[in-house]
Protein backbone atom coordinates (compact mmCIF):
# COMPACT_ATOMS: atom_id res chain seq x y z
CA UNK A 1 -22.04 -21.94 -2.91
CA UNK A 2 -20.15 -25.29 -2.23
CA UNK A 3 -19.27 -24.86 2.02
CA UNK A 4 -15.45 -25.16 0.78
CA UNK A 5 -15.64 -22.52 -1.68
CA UNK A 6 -13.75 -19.13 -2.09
CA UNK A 7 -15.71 -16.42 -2.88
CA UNK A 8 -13.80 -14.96 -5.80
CA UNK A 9 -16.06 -11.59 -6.75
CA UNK A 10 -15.23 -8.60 -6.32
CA UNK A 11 -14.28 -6.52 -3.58
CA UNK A 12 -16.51 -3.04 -2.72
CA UNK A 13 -14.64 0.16 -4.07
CA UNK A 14 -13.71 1.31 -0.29
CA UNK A 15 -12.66 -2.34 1.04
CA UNK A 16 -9.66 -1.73 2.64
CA UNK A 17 -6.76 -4.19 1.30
CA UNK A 18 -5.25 -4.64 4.80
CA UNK A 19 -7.12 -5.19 8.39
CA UNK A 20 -6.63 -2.86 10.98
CA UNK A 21 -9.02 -3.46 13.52
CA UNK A 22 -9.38 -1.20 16.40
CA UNK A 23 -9.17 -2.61 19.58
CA UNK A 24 -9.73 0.26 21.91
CA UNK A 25 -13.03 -0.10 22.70
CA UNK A 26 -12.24 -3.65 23.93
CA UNK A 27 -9.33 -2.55 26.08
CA UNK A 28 -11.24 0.36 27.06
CA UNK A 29 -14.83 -1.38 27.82
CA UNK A 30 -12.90 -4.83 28.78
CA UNK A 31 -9.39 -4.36 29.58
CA UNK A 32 -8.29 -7.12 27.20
CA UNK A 33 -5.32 -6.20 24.90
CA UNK A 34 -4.19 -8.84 21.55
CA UNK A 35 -1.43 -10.94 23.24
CA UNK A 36 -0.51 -13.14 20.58
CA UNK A 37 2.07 -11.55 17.56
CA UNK A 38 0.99 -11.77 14.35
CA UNK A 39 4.12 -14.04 12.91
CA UNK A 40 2.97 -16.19 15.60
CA UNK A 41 -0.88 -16.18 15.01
CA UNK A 42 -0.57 -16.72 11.31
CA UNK A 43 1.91 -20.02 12.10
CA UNK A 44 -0.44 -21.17 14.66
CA UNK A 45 -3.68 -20.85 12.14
CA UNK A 46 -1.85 -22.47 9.23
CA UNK A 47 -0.59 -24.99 11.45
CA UNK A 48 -4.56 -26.02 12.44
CA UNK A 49 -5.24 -26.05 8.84
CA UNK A 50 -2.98 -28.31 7.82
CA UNK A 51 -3.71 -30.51 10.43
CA UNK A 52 -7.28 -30.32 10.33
CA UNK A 53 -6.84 -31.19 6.21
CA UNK A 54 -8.84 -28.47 5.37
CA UNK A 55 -5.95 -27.05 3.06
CA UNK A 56 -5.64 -30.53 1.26
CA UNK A 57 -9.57 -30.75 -0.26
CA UNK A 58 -9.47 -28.68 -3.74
CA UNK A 59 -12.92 -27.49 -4.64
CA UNK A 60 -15.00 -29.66 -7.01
């Protein structure tokens, strides 16, 4: 598989559609809790692709 390719196939029966990881044991074991808001994670991470140009090479 090309390093800039999607992998289209399909998804196991019991994949969940949604991620909802569980952070517990990390805030349990740690004491680290998510401090970033989703809304604002998602901007930032679309932000560094479109900088970095990843989002502007189409696969072969």
């Amino acid at each position: 598989m090309d390093e800039g390719a999607a992998n289209t196939g399909k998804l196991p029966q019991d994949d969940p559609r949604r991620r909802r990881p569980d952070t517990r044991l990390a805030r349990e074991m740690l004491g680290w809790e998510a401090t970033t808001r989703l809304r604002e994670g998602l901007e930032k991470t679309v932000r560094y692709f479109d900088q970095s140009g990843f989002a502007a090479r189409a696969p072969d």
